[in-house]
N, C-alpha and C. Protein backbone atom coordinates (compact mmCIF):
# COMPACT_ATOMS: atom_id res chain seq x y z
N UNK A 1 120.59 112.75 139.00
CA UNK A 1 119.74 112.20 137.95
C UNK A 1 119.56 113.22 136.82
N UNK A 2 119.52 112.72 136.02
CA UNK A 2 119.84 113.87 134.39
C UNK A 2 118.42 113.74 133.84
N UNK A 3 117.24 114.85 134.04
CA UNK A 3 116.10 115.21 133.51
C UNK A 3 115.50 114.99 132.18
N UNK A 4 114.97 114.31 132.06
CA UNK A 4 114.34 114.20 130.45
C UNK A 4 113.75 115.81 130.06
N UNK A 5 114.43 116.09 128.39
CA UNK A 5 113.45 117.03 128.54
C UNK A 5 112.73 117.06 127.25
N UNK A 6 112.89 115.64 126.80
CA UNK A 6 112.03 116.13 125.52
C UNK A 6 110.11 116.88 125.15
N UNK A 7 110.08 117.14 124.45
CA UNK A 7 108.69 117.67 124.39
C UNK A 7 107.95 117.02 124.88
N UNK A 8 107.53 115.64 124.83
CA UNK A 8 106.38 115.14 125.60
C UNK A 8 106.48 114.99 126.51
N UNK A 9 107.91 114.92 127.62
CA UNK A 9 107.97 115.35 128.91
C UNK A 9 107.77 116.95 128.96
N UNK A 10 108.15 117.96 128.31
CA UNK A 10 107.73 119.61 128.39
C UNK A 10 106.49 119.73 128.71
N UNK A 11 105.75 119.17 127.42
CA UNK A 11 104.37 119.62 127.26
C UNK A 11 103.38 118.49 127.14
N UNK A 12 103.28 117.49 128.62
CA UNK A 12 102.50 116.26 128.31
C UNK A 12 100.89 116.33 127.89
N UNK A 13 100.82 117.87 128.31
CA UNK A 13 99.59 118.10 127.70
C UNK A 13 99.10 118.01 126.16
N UNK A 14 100.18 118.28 125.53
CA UNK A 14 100.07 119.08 124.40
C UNK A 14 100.75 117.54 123.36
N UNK A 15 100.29 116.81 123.86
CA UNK A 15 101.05 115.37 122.74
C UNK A 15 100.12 115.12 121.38
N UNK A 16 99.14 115.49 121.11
CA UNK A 16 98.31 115.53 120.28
C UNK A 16 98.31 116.30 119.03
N UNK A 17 98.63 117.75 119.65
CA UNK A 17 99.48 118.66 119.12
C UNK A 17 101.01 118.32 118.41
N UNK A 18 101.35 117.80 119.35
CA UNK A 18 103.04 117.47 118.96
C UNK A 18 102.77 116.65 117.93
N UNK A 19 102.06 115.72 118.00
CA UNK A 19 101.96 114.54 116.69
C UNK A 19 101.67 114.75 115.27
N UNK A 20 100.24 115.98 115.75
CA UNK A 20 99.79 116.57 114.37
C UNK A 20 100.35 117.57 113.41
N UNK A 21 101.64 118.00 114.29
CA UNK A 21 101.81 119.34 113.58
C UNK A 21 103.83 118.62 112.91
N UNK A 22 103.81 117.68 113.48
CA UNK A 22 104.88 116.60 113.49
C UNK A 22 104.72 116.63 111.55
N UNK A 23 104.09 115.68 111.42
CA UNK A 23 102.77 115.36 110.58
C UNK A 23 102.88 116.30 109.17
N UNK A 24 102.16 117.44 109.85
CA UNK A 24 101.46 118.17 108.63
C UNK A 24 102.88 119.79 108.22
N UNK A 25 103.47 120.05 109.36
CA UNK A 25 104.07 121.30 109.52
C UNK A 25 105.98 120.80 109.31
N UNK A 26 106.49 120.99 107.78
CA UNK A 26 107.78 120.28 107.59
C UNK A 26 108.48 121.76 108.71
N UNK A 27 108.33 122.79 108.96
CA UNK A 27 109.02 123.73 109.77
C UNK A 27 109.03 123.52 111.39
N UNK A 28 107.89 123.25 111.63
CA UNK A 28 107.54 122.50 113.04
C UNK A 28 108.61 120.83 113.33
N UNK A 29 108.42 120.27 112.03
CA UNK A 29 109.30 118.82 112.27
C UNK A 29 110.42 118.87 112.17
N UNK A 30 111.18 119.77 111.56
CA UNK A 30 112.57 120.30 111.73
C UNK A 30 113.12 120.51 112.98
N UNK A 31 112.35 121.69 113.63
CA UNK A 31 112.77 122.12 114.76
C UNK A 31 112.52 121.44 115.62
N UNK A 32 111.61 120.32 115.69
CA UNK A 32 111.17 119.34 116.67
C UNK A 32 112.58 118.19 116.62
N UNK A 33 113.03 118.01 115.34
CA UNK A 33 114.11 117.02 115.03
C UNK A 33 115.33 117.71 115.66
N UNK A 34 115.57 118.88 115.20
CA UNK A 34 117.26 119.85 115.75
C UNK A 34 116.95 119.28 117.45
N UNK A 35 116.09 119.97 117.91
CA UNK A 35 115.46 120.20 119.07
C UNK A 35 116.33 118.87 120.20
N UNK A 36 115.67 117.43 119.55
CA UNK A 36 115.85 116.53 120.05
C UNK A 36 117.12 115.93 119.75
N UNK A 37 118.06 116.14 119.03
CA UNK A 37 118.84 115.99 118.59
C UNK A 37 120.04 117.14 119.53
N UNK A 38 119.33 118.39 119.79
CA UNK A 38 120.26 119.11 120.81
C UNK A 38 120.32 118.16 122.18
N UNK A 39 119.13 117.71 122.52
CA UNK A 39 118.49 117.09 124.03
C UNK A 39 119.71 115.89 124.09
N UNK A 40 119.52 115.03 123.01
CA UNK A 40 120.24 114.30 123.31
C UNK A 40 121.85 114.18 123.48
N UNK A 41 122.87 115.95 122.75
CA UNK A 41 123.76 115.49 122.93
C UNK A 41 124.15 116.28 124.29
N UNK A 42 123.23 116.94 124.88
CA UNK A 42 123.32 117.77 125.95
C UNK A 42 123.30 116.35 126.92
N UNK A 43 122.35 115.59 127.13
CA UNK A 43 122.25 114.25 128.00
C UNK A 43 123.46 113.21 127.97
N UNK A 44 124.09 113.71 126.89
CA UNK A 44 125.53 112.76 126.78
C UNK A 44 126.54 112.93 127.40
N UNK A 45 126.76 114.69 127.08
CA UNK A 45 127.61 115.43 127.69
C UNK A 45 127.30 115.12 129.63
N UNK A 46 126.18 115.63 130.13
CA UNK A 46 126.18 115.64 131.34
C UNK A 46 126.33 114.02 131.81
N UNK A 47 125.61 113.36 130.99
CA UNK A 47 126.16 111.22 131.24
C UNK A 47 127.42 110.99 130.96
N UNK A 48 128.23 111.97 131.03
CA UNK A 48 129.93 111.77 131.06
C UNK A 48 129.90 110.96 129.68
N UNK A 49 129.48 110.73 128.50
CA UNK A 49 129.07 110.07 127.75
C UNK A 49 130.03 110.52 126.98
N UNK A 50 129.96 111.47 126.73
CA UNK A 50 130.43 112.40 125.95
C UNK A 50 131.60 114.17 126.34
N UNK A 51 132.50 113.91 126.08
CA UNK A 51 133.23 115.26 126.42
C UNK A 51 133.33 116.41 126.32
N UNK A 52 132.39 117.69 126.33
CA UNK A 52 132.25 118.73 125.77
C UNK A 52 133.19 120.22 126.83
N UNK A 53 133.36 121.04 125.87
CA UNK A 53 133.77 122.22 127.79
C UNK A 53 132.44 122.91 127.66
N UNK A 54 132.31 123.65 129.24
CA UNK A 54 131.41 124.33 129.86
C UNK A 54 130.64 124.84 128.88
N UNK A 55 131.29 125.72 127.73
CA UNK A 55 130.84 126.59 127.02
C UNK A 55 130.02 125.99 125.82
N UNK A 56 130.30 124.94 125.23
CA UNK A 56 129.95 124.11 124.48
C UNK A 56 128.45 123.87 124.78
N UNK A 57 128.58 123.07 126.09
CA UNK A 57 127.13 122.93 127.40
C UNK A 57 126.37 123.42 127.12
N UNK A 58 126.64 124.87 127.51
CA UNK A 58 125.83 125.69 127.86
C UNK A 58 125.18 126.60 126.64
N UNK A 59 126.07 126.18 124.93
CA UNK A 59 125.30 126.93 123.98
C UNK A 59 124.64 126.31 123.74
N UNK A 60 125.03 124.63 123.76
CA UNK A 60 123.91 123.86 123.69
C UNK A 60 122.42 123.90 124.28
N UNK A 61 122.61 124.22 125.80
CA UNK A 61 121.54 124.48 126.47
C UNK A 61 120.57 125.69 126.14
N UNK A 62 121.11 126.47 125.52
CA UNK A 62 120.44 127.75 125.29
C UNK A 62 119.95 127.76 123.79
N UNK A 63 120.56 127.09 123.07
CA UNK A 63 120.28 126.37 122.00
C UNK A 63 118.47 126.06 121.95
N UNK A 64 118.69 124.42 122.94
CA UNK A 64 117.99 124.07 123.08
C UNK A 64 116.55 124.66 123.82
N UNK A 65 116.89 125.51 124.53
CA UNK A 65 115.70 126.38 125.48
C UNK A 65 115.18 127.58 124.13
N UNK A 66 115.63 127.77 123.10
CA UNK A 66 114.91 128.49 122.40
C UNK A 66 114.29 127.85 121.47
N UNK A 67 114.63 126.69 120.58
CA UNK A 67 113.96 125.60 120.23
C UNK A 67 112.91 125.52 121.00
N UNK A 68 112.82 125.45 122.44
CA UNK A 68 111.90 125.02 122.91
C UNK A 68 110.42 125.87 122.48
N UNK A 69 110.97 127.30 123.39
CA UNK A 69 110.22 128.90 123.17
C UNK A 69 109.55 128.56 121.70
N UNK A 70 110.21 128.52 120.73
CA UNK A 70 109.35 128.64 119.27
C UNK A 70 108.78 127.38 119.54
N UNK A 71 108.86 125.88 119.33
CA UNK A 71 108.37 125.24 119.39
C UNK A 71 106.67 125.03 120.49
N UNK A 72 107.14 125.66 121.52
CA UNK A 72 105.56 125.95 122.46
C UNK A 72 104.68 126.75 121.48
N UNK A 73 105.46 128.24 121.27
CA UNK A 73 104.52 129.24 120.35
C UNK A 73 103.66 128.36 119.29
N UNK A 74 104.62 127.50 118.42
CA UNK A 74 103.62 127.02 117.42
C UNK A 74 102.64 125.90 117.94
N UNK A 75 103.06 125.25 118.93
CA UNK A 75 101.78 124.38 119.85
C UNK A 75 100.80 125.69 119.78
N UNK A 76 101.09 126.07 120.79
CA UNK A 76 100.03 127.12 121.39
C UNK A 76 99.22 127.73 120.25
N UNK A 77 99.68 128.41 119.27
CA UNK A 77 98.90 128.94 117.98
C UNK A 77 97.99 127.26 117.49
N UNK A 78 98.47 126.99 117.19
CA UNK A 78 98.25 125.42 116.55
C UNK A 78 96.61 124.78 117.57
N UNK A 79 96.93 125.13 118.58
CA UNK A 79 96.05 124.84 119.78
C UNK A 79 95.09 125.66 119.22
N UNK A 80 95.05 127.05 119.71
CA UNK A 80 94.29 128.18 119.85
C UNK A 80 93.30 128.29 118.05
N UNK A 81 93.97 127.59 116.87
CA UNK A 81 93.58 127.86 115.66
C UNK A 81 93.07 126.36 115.39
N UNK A 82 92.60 125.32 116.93
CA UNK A 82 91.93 124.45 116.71
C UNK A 82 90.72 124.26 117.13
């Protein structure tokens, strides 16, 4: 089974956050857009959907896991400066 990982599955806590800063923060909605836009072609690739090699995968994946990292930070600040 191939894991959802978009942000509101990451951080179901934090959906309030995700919406507002969606919203108000064009640097936050960027990286929220790349972000999901990595998710999904990573979910293609592993849904045989799509043909990528290993390496491709896996920059994708790492790609995406640092998207993630900044994206929490600015939750978390965003949180903490609410």
């Amino acid at each position: 089974m191939i894991e959802h990982h978009d942000l509101h599955h990451e951080f179901p806590e934090m959906g309030e956050q995700i919406r507002e800063l969606k919203m108000k923060d064009r640097h936050f909605a960027r990286l929220f857009d790349e972000y999901h836009d990595i998710d999904r072609e990573v979910r293609k690739i592993e849904e045989q959907v799509e043909a990528a090699s290993d390496e491709r995968l896996e920059e994708l994946k790492l790609r995406r896991l640092h998207l993630k990292d900044e994206l929490y930070g600015m939750l978390k600040q965003a949180t903490a400066e609410a």
